[in-house]
Protein backbone atom coordinates (compact mmCIF):
# COMPACT_ATOMS: atom_id res chain seq x y z
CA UNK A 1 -32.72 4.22 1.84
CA UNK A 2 -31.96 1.36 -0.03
CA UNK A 3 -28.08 1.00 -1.45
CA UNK A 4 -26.98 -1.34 -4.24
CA UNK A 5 -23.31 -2.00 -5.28
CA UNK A 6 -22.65 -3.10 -8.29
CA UNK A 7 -18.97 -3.53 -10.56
CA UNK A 8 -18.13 -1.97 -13.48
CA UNK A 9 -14.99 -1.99 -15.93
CA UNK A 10 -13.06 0.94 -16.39
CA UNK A 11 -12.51 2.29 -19.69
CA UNK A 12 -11.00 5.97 -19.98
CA UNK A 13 -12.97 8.55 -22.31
CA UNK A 14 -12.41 9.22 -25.77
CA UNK A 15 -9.10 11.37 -27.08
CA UNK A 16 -9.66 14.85 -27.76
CA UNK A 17 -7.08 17.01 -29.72
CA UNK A 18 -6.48 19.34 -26.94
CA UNK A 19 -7.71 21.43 -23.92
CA UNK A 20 -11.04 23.49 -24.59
CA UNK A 21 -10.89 27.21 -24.96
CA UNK A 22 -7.70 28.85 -25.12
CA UNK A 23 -4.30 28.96 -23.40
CA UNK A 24 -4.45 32.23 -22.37
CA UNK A 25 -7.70 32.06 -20.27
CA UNK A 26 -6.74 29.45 -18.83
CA UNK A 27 -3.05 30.51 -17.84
CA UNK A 28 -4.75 33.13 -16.08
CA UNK A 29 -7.04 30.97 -14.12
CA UNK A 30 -4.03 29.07 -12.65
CA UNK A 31 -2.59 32.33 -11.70
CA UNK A 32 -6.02 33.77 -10.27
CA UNK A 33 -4.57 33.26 -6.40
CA UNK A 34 -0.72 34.16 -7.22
CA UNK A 35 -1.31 37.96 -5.45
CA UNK A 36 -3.11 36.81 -2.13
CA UNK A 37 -0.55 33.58 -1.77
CA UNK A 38 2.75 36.23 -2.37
CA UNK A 39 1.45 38.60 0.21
CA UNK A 40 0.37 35.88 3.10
CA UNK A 41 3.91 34.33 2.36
CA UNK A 42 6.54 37.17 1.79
CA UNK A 43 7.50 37.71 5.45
CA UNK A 44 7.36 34.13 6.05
CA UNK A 45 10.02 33.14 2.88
CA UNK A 46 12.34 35.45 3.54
CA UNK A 47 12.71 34.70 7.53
CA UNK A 48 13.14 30.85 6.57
CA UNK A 49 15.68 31.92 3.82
CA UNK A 50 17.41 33.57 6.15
CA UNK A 51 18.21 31.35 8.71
CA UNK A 52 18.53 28.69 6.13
CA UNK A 53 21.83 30.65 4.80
CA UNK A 54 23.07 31.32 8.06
CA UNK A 55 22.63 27.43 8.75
CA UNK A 56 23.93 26.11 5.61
CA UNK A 57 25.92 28.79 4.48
CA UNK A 58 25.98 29.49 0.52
CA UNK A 59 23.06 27.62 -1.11
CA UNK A 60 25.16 27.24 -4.02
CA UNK A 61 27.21 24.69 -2.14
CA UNK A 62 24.00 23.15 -2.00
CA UNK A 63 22.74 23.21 -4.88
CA UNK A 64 20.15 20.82 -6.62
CA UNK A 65 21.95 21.75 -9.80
CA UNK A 66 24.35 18.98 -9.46
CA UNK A 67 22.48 16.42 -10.75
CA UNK A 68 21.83 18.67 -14.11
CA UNK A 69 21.87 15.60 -16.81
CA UNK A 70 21.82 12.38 -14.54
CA UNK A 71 18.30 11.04 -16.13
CA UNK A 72 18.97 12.18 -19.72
CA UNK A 73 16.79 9.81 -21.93
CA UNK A 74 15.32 8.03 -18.22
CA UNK A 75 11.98 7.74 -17.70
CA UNK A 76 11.18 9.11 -14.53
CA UNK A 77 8.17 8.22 -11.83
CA UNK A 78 6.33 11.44 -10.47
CA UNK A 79 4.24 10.64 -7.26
CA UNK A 80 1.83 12.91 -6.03
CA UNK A 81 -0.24 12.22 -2.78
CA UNK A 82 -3.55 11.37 -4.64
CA UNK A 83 -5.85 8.64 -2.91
CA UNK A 84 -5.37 6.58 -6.38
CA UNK A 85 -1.59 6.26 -5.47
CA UNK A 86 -2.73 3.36 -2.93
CA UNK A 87 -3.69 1.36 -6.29
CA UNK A 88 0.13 2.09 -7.89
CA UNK A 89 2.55 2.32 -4.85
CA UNK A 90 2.81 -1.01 -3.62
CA UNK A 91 4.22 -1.89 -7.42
CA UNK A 92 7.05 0.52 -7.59
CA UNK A 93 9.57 -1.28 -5.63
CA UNK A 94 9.41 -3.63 -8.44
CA UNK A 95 9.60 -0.43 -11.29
CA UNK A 96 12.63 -1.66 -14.55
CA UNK A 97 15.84 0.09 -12.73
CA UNK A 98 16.09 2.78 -15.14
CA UNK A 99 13.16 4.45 -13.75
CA UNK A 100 13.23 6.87 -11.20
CA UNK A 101 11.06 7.88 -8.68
CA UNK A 102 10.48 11.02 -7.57
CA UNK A 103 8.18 12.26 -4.90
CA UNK A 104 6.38 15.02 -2.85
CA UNK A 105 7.73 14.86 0.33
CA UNK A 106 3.99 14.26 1.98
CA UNK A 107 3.89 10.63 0.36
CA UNK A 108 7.14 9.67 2.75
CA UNK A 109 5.97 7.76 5.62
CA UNK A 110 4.07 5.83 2.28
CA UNK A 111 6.29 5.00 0.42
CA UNK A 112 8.61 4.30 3.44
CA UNK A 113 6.38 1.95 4.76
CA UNK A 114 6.36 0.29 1.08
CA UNK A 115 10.01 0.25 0.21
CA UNK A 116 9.25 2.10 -2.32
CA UNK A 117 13.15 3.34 -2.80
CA UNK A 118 12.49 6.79 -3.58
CA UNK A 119 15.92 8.50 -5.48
CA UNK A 120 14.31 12.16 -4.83
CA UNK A 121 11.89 13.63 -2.61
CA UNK A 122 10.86 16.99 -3.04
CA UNK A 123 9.13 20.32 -0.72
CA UNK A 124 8.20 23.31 -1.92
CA UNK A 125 5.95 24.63 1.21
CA UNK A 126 7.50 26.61 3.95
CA UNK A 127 5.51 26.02 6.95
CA UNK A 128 5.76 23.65 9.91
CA UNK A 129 3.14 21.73 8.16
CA UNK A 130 6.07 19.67 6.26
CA UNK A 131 6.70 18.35 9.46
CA UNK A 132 3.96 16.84 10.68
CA UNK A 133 3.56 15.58 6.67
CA UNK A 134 6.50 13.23 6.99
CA UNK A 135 5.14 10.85 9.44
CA UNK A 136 1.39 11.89 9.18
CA UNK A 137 -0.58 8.58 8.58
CA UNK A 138 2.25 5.97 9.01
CA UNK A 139 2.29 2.52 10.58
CA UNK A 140 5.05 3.69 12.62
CA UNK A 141 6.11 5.98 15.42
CA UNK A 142 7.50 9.52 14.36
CA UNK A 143 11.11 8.73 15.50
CA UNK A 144 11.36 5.56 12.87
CA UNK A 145 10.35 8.08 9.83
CA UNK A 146 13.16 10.79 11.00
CA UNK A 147 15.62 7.93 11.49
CA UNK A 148 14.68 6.35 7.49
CA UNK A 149 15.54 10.17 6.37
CA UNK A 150 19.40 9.38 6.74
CA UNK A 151 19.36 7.66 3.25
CA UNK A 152 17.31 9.89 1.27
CA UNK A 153 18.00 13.10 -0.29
CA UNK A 154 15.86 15.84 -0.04
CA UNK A 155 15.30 18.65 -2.87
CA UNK A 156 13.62 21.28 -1.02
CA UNK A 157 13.27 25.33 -2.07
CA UNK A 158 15.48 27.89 0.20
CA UNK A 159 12.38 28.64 2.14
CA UNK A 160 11.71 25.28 3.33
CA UNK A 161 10.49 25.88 7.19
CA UNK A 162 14.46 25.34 9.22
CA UNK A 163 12.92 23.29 11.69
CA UNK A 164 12.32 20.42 8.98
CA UNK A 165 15.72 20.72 8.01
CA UNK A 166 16.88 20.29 11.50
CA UNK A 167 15.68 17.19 11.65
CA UNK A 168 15.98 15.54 8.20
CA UNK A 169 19.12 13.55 8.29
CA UNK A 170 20.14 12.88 5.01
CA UNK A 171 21.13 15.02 2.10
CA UNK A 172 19.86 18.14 1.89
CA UNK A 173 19.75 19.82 -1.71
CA UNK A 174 18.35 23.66 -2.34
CA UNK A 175 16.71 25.36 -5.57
CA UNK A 176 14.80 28.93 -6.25
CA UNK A 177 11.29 29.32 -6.84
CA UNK A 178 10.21 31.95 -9.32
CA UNK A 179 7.87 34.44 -7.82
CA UNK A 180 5.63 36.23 -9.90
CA UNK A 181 6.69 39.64 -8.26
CA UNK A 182 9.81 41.50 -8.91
CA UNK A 183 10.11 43.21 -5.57
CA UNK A 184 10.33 40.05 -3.29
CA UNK A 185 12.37 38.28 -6.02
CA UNK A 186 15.14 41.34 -5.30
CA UNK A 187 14.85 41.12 -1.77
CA UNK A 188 15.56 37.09 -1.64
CA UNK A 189 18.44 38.25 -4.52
CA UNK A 190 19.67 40.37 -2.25
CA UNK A 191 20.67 37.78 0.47
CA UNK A 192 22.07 35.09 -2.02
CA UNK A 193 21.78 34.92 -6.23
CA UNK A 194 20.71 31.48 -6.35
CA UNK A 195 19.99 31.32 -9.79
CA UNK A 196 18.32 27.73 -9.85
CA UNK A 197 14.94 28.48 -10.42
CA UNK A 198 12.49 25.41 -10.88
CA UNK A 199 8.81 26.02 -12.13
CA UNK A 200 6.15 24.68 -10.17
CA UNK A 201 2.79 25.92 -10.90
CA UNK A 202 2.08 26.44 -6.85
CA UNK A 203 2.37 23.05 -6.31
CA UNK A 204 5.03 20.65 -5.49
CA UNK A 205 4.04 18.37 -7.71
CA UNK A 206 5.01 20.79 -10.45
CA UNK A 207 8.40 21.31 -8.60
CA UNK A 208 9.24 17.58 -8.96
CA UNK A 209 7.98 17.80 -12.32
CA UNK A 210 10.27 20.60 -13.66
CA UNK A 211 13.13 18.79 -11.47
CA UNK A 212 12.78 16.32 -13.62
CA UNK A 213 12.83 17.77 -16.83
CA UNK A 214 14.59 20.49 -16.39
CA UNK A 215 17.76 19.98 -14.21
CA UNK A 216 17.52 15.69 -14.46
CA UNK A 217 17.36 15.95 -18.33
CA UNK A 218 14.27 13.68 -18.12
CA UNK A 219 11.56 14.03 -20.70
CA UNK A 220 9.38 11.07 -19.78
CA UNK A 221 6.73 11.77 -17.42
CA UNK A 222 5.12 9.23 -15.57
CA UNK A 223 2.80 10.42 -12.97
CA UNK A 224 0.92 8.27 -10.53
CA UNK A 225 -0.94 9.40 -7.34
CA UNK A 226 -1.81 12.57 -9.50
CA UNK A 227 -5.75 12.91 -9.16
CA UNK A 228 -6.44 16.14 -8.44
CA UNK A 229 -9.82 15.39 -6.95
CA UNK A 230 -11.31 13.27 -4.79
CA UNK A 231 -11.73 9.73 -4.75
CA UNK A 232 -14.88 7.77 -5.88
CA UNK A 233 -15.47 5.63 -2.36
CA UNK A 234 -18.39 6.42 -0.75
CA UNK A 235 -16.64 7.84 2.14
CA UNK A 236 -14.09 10.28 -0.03
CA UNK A 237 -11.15 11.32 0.45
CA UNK A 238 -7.67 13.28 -0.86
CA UNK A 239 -5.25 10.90 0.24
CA UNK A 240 -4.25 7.55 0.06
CA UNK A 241 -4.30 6.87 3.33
CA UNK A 242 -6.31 8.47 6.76
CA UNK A 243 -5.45 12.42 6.84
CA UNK A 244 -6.91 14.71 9.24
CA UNK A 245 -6.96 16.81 6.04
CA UNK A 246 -10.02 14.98 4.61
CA UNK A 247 -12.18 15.15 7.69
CA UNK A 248 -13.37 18.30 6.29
CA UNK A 249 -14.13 19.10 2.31
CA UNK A 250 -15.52 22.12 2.45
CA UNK A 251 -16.74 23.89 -1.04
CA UNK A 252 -16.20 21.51 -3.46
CA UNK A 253 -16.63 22.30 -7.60
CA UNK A 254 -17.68 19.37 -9.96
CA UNK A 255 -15.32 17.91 -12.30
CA UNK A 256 -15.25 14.67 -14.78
CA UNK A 257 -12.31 12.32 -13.68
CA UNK A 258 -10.30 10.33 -16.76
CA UNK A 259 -13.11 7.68 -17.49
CA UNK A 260 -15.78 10.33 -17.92
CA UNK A 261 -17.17 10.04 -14.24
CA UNK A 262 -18.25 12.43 -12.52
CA UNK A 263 -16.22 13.69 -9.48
CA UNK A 264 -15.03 16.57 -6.78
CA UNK A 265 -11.92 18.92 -6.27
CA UNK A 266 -11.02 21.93 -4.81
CA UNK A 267 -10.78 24.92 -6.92
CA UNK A 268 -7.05 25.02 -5.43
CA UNK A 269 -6.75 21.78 -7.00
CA UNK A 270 -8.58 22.09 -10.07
CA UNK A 271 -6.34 24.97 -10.71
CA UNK A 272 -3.47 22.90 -10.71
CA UNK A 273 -4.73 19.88 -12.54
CA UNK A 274 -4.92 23.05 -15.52
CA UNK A 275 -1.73 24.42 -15.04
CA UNK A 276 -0.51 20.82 -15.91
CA UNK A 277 -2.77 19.86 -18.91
CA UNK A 278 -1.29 23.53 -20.29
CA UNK A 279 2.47 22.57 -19.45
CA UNK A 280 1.95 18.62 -21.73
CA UNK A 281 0.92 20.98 -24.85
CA UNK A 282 3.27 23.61 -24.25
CA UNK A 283 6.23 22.06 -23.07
CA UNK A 284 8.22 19.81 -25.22
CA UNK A 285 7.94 15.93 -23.38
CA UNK A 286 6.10 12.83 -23.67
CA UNK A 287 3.62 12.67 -21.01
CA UNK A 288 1.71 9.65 -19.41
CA UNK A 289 -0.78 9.47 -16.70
CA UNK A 290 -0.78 5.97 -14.62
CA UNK A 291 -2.40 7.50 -11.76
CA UNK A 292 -5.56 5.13 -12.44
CA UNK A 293 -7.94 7.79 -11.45
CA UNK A 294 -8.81 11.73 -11.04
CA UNK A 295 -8.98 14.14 -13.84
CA UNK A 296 -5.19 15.02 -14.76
CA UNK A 297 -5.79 15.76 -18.27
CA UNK A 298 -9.44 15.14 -18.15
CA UNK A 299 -12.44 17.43 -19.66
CA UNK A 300 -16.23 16.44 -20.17
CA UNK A 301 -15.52 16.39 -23.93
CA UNK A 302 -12.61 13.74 -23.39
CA UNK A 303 -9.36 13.45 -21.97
CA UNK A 304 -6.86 15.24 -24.15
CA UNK A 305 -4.17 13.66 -26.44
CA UNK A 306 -0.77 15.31 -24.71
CA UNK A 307 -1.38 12.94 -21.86
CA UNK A 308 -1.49 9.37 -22.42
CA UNK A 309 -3.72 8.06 -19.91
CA UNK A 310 -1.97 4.36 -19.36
CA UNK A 311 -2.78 1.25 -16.80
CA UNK A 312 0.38 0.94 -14.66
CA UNK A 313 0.95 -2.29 -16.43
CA UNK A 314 0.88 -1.38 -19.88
CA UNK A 315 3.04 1.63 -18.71
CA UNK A 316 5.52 -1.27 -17.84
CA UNK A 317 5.22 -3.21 -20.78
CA UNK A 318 5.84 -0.15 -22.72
CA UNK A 319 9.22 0.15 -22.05
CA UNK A 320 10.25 -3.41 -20.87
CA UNK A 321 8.02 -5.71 -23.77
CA UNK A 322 11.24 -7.17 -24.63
CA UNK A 323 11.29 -9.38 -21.04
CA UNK A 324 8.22 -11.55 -22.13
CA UNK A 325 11.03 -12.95 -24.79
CA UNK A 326 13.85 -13.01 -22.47
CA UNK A 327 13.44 -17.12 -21.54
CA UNK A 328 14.04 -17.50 -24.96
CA UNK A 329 16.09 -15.12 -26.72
CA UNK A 330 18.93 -16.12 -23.82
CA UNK A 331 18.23 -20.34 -24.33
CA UNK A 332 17.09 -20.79 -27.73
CA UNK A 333 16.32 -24.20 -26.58
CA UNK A 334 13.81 -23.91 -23.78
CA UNK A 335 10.65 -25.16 -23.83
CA UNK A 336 9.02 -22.81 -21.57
CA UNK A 337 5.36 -21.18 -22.79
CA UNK A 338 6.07 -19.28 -25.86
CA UNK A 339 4.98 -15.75 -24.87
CA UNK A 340 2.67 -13.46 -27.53
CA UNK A 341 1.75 -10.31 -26.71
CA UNK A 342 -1.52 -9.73 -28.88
């Protein structure tokens, strides 16, 4: 077989106005797998919340909810664990200070390894599978990952599997989930009220999302590492670094990535990518995509207009185009290179 290579500039698709077909249908897509996840999960939530209260004693003491305000009019850094995230990741350590970063808890041995200085990282799973997440794919033995937890605070749902919180060793923040289903939503009432419930869409990326917005006060998006689909190497993968998890694809659906590319997902995943593209025209927020890749916001007629799909640098120069005049605007008299924009 014979194989060419060839390079090609990226330019994302047109604009569209807004998602095709209707809200409604496709609320009820994302929603499609909410009965079969509540019933393999019930027994399992309310055994971790459980021993989580009898560990930490009233999650309200605990609660995420005091940090309600602390980014009002910030823009804040979502990262998801997308394989495009190896393309924006080893710039954030270098992000304008106002910015800040929050992340899904999987990206940690990562960012770690980048210095990255996460303020937040987030889990919304409850099995054991957090564990192994935290150091899966790192330069560096498990101990050192465990050990870089003592500076980091954790936002994690009351669920959270207590064996990860037995060995994070930093702060440890709690929030509510809200379950579709009134009858397990009673029965985790019933051992605490814990009335800070943050959306999520089934995924934690949503979780860090909604953290964001809705208890940080931020209403700047900025995702990166957000693909929702595979990456275009010929050898693809989920991640931006080796996981077991992309040994195996399994049944794959086609989808059209954010430059009008074809591409793969998950159904799982292309579920989620929805949910999102209906939360930028529902919910209030100006949204912008940096991941540099995948189909967040993406459809075969174009990618649509409540997500501004943005280069990580002109993300940057978006809120920080005043530095390119700082030489001068602090010494008038400098001779250094006059700096235009356009």
């Amino acid at each position: 077989m014979i194989k060419r290579t060839r390079e090609i500039a990226l330019e994302f698709a047109p604009i569209i106005d807004r998602m095709p077909g209707n809200h409604k249908d496709a609320h009820e897509k994302t929603c499609e797998n909410d009965s079969a996840t509540i019933s393999h999960w019930r027994n399992i939530w309310l055994t971790n919340i459980r021993k989580n209260k009898e560990t930490f004693g009233n999650f309200a003491d605990h609660s995420c909810g005091q940090f309600w305000g602390e980014a009002k009019g910030r823009p804040t850094i979502i990262a998801g664990s997308g394989p495009s995230l190896k393309f924006t990741a080893p710039k954030l350590k270098d992000r304008p200070e106002n910015m800040l970063l929050i992340s899904c808890l999987h990206n940690f041995h990562f960012l770690e390894d980048l210095e990255a200085n996460v303020d937040y990282y987030i889990s919304l799973d409850s099995g054991p599978i957090t564990i192994e997440e935290v150091t899966e794919g790192g330069s560096q033995p498990s101990d050192y990952y465990w050990e870089k937890t003592k500076d980091k605070k954790l936002i994690c749902f009351i669920g959270t599997d207590p064996a990860l919180l037995s060995k994070w060793q930093g702060e440890i923040y709690f929030f509510n989930a809200a379950i579709p289903d009134e009858k397990i939503m009673k029965e985790i009432n019933d051992i605490e009220r814990f009335g800070i419930h943050i959306e999520s869409g089934g995924c934690v990326l949503g979780t860090c999302l909604f953290f964001s917005k809705g208890v940080l006060g931020s209403q700047i998006s900025i995702f990166i590492g957000s693909d929702f689909s595979f990456s275009q190497e010929e050898n693809a993968r989920f991640h931006a670094w080796d996981s077991k998890y992309d040994a195996n694809h399994g049944i794959c659906l086609k989808a059209v990535d954010i430059f009008g590319n074809a591409t793969k997902t998950w159904q799982s995943y292309y579920n989620f990518k929805t949910w999102f593209d209906l939360v930028s025209e529902r919910v209030p927020g100006f949204y912008i995509n940096c991941t540099e890749g995948g189909i967040l916001g993406a459809y075969r007629e174009g990618n649509i207009s409540s997500i501004k799909q943005m280069w990580w640098e002109q993300m940057i120069d978006l809120f920080t185009l005043h530095r390119h005049k700082k030489e001068h605007c602090l010494n008038p008299s400098s001779d250094a290179m006059f700096s235009v924009y356009i």
